[in-house]
N, C-alpha and C. Protein backbone atom coordinates (compact mmCIF):
# COMPACT_ATOMS: atom_id res chain seq x y z
N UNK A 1 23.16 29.67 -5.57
CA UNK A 1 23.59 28.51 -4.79
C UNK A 1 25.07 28.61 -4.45
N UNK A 2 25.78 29.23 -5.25
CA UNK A 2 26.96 29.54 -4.97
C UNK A 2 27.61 30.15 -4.06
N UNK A 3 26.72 31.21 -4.12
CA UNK A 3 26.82 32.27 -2.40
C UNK A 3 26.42 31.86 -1.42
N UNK A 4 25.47 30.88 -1.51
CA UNK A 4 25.44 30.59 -0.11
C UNK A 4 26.49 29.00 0.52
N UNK A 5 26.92 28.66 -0.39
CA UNK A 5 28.18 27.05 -0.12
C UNK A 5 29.39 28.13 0.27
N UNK A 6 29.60 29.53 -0.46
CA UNK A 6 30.99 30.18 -0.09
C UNK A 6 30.24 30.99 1.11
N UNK A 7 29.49 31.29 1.73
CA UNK A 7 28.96 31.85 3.08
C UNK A 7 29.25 30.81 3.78
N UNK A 8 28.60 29.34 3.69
CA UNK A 8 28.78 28.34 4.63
C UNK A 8 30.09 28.29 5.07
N UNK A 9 31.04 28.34 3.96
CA UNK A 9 32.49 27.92 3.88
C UNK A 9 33.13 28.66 5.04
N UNK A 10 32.68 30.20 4.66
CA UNK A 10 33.38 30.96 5.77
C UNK A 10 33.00 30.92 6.78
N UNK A 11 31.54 30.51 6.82
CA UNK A 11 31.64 30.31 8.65
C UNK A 11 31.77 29.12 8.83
N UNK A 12 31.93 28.05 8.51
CA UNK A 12 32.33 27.03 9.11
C UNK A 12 34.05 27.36 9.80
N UNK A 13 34.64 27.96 8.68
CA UNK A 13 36.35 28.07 8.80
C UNK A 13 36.78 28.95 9.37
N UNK A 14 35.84 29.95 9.59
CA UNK A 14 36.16 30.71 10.76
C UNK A 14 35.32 30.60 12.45
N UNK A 15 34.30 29.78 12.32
CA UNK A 15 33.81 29.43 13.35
C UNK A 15 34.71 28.34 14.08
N UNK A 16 35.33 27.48 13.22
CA UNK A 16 36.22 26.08 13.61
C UNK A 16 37.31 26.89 14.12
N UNK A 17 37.87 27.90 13.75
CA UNK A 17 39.11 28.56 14.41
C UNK A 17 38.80 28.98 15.50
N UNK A 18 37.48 29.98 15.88
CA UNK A 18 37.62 30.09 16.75
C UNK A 18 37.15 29.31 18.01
N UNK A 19 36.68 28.50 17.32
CA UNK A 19 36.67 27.32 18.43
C UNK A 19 37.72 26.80 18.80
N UNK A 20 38.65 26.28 17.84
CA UNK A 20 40.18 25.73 18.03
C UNK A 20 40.95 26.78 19.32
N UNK A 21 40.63 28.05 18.79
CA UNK A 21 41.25 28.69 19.95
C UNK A 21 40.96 28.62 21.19
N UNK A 22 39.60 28.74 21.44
CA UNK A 22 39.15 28.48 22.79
C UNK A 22 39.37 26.96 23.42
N UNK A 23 39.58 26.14 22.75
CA UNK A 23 40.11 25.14 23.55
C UNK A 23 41.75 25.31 23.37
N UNK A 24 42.60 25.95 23.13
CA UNK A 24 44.18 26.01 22.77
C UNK A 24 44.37 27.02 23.78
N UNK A 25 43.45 28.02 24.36
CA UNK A 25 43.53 28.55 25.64
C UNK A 25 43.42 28.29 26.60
N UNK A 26 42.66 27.00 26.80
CA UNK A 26 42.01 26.44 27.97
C UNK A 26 43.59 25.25 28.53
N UNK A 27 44.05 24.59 27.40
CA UNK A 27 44.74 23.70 27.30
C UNK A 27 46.23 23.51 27.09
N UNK A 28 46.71 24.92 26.26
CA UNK A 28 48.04 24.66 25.96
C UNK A 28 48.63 26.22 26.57
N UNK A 29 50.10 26.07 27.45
CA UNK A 29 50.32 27.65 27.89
C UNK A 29 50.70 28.94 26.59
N UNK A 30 50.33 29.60 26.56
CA UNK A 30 50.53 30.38 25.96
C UNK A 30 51.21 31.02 24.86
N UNK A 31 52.54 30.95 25.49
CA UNK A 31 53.92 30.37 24.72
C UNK A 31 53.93 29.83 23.62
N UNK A 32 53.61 28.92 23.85
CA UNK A 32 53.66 27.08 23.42
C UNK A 32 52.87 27.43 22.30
N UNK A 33 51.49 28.53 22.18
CA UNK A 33 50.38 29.06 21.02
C UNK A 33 51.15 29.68 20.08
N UNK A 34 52.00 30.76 20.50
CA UNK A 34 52.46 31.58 19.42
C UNK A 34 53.60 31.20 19.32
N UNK A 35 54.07 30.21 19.93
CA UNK A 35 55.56 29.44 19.16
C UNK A 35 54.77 28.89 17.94
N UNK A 36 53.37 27.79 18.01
CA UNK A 36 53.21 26.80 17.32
C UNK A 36 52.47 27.40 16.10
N UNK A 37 51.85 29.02 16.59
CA UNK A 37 51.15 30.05 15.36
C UNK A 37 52.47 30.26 14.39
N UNK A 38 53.69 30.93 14.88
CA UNK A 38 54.65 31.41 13.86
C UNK A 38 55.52 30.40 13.16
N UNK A 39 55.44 28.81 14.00
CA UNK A 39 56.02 27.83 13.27
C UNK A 39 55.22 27.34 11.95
N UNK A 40 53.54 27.21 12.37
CA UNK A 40 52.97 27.25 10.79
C UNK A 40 53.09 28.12 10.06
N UNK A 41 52.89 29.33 10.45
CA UNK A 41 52.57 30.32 9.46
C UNK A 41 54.38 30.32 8.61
């Protein structure tokens, strides 16, 4: 049961990213992405 809640996990958290991205492409210029990527990170 364990393996499959840490399978879910990862695709939820990597499915949600790359969703996040595809609307952060559609919506914000470019720039503005990897200013706001290297300010979190």
């Amino acid at each position: 049961m364990k393996k499959i809640l840490s399978y879910l996990a990862i695709y939820l958290i990597w499915g949600s990213t790359y969703f996040a991205i595809r609307v952060a492409v559609q919506s914000i210029p470019a720039f503005a992405i990897v200013g706001l990527r290297f300010v979190l990170a």
